[in-house]
Protein backbone atom coordinates (compact mmCIF):
# COMPACT_ATOMS: atom_id res chain seq x y z
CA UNK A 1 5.35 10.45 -21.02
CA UNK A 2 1.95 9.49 -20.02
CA UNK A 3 -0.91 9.90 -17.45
CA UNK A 4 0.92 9.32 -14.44
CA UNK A 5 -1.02 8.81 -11.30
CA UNK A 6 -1.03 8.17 -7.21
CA UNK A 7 -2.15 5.44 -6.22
CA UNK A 8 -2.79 3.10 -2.55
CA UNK A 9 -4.49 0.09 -1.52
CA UNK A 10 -4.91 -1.53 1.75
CA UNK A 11 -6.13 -4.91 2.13
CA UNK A 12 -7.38 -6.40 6.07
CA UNK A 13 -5.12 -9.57 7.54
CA UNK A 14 -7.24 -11.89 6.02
CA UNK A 15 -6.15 -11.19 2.46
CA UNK A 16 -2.53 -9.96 3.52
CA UNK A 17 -0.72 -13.17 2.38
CA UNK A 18 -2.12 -14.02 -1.24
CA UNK A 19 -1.99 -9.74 -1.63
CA UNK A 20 1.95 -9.92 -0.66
CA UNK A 21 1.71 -12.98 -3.43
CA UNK A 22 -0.08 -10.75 -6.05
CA UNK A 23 2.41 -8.19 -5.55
CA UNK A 24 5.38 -10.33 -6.07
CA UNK A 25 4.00 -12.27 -9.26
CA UNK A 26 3.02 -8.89 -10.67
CA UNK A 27 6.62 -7.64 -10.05
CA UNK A 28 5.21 -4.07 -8.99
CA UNK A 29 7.26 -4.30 -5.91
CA UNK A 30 10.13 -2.42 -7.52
CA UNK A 31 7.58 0.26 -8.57
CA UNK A 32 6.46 0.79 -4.99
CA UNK A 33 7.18 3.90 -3.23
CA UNK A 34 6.32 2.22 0.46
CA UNK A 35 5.24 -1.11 1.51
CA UNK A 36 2.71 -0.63 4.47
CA UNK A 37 2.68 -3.73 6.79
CA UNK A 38 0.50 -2.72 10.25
CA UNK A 39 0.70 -4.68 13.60
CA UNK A 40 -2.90 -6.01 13.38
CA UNK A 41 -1.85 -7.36 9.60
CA UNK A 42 -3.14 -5.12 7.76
CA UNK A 43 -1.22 -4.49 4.26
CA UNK A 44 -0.66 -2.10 1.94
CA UNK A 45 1.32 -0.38 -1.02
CA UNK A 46 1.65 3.34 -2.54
CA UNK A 47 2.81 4.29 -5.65
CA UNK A 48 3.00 8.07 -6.94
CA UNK A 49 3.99 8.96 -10.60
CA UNK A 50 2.85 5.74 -11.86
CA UNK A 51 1.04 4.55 -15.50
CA UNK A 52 -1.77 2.99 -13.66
CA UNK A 53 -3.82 1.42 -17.27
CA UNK A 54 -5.95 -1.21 -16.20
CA UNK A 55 -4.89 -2.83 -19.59
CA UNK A 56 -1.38 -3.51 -18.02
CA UNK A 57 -0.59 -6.85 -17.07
CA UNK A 58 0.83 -6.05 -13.60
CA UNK A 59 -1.84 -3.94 -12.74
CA UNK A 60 -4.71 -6.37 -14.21
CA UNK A 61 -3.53 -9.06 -11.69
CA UNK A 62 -4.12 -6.21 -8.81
CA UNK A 63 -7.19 -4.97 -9.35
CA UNK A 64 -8.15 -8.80 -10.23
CA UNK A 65 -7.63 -9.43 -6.96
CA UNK A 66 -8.86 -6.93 -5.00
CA UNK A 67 -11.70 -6.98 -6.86
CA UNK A 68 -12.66 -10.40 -5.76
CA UNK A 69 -12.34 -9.06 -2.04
CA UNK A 70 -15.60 -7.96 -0.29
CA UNK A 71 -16.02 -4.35 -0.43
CA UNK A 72 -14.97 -4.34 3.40
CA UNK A 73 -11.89 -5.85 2.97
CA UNK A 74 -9.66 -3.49 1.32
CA UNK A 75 -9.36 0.09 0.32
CA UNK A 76 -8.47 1.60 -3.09
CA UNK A 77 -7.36 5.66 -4.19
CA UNK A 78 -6.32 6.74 -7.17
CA UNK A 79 -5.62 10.39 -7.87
CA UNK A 80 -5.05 11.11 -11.44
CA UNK A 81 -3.18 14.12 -13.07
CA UNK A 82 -6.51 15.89 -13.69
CA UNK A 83 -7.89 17.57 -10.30
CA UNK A 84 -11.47 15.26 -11.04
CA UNK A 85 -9.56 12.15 -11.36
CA UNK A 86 -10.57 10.54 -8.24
CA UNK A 87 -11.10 6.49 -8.07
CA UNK A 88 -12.35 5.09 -4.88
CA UNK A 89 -13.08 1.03 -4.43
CA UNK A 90 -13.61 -0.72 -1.32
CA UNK A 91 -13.96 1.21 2.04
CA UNK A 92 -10.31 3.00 1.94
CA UNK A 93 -11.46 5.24 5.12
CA UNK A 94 -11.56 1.82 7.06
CA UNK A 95 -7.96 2.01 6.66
CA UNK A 96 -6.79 5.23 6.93
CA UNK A 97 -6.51 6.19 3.72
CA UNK A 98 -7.79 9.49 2.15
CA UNK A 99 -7.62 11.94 -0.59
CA UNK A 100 -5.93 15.46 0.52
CA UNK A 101 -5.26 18.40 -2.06
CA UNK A 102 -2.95 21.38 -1.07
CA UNK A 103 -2.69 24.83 -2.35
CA UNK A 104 1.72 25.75 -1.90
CA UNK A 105 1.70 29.31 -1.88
CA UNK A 106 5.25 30.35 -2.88
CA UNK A 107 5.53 33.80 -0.73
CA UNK A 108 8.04 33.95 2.73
């Protein structure tokens, strides 16, 4: 089964293209739950219940990538199974992103 994982990244216009490239060659596309494109070209991708292993090909060539960026230039979560599990690269608040835990209580 595995450590499964949420995961999103954001990357500014500058980077959009060869990040649309990365994702393509990596074939992580199909794994995507949404593909975020904004109007001021801004890009981005989610995943949730993924195997996010940095030893992974696929996701080797991402965070290859956006770890070439300037810190500015893109935003990184990843919320793990365990309530700790909390990765943060770049600036992710520049774009939106952030972390949000919820408590369901069950009762009418």
């Amino acid at each position: 089964m595995g450590y499964r994982s949420e995961v999103a990244i954001m990357v500014d216009e500058k980077h959009a293209k060869d990040f649309r490239a990365v994702l393509v060659k990596s074939d992580m596309l199909e794994y995507a739950d949404a593909i975020h494109e904004e109007k001021n070209g801004v890009t981005g991708i989610s995943f949730t219940d993924i195997k996010w292993y940095s030893d992974y090909p696929q996701i080797a060539m991402i965070e290859t990538f956006i770890d070439a960026l300037d810190y500015d230039d893109f935003g990184f979560i990843r919320v793990g199974e365990d309530y700790e599990d909390v990765e943060v690269r770049g600036i992710p608040y520049h774009f939106g992103l952030e972390v949000h835990r919820d408590i369901y209580v069950p009762f009418d």
